[in-house]
Protein backbone atom coordinates (compact mmCIF):
# COMPACT_ATOMS: atom_id res chain seq x y z
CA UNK A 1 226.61 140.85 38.17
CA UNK A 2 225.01 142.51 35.11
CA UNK A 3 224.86 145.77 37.10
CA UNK A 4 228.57 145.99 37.64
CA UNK A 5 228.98 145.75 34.14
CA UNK A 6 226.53 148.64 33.48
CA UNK A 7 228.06 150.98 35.44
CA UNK A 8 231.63 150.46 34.08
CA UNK A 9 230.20 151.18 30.59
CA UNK A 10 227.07 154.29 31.74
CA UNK A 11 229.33 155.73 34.09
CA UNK A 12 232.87 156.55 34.28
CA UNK A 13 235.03 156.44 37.26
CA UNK A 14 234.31 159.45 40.01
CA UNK A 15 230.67 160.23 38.68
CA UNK A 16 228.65 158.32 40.73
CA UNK A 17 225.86 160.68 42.01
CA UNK A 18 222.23 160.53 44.15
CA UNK A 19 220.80 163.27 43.03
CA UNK A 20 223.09 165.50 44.52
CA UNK A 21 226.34 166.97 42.80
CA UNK A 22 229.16 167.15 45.06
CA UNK A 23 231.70 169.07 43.93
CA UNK A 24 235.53 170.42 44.98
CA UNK A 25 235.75 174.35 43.86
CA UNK A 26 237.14 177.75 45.02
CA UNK A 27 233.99 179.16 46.04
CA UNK A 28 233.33 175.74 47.70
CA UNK A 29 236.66 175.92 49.56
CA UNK A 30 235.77 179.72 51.07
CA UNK A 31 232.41 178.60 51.63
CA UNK A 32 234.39 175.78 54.29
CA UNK A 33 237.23 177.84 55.29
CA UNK A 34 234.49 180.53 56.42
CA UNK A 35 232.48 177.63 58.13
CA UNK A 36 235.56 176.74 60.16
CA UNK A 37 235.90 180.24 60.88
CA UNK A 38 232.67 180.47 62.41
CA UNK A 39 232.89 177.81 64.83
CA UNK A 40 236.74 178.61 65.99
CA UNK A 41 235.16 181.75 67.22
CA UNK A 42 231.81 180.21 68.22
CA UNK A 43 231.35 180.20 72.15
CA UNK A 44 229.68 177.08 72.13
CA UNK A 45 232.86 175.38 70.74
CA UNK A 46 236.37 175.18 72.30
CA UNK A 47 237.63 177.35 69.44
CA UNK A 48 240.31 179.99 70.01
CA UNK A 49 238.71 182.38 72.73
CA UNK A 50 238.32 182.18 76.34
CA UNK A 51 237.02 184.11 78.83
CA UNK A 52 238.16 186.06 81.98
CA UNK A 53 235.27 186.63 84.34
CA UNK A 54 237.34 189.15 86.79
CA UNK A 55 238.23 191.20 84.38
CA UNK A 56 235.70 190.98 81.71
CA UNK A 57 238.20 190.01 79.13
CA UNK A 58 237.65 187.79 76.28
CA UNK A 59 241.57 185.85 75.86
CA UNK A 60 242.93 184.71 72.52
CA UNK A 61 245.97 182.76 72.34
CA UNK A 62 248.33 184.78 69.68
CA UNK A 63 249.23 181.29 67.75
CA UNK A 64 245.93 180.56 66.96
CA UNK A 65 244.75 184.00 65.78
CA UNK A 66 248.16 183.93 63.51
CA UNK A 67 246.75 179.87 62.32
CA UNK A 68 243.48 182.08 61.59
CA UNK A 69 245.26 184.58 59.68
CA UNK A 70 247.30 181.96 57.82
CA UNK A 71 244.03 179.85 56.88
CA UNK A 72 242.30 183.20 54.86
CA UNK A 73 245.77 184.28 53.20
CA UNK A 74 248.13 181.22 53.36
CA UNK A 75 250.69 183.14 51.73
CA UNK A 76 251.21 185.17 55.24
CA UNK A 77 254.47 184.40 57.53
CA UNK A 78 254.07 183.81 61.17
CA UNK A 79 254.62 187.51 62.55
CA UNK A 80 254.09 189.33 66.06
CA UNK A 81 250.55 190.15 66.89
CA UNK A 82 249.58 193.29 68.70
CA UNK A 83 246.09 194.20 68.73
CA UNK A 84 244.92 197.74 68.73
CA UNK A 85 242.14 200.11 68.07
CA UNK A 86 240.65 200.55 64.20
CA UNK A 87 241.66 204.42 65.07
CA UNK A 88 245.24 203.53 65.43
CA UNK A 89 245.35 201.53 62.29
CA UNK A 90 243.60 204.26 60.35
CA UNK A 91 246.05 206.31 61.55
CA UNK A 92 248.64 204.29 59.89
């Protein structure tokens, strides 16, 4: 009992710690975004990619490469997707 009233009066409420300081921050929020990044496009994980042996192809589903380019810049509408070469774009 005497403990609970200790920590009422030492600590206030949300600043429990263990000797580790957990906190919620933009750099923190890339860090995970880039995390979940990796592993959408990590083989070991049924991410976004697939793979067609015949033709040596790796296959990504459009939606999900427009989800990945909504996650880094949420700001982006759901558009067409066409990929092509960095030479074309430079082109542009």
């Amino acid at each position: 009992m005497f403990w609970k009233k200790w920590f009422k009066k030492k600590r206030p409420a949300g600043s429990l710690t263990f000797g580790v300081k957990i906190t919620e921050c933009k750099k923190c929020d890339k860090f995970n975004k880039g995390t979940e990044l990796y592993n959408l496009f990590d083989w070991q994980y049924k991410g976004v990619m697939g793979y067609d042996k015949e033709a040596e192809e790796i296959l990504l589903a459009k939606e999900q490469l427009m989800r990945i380019i909504q996650m880094v810049n949420p700001a982006q509408l759901p558009r067409k997707i066409r990929l092509v070469s960095q030479e074309e774009i430079w082109k542009r």
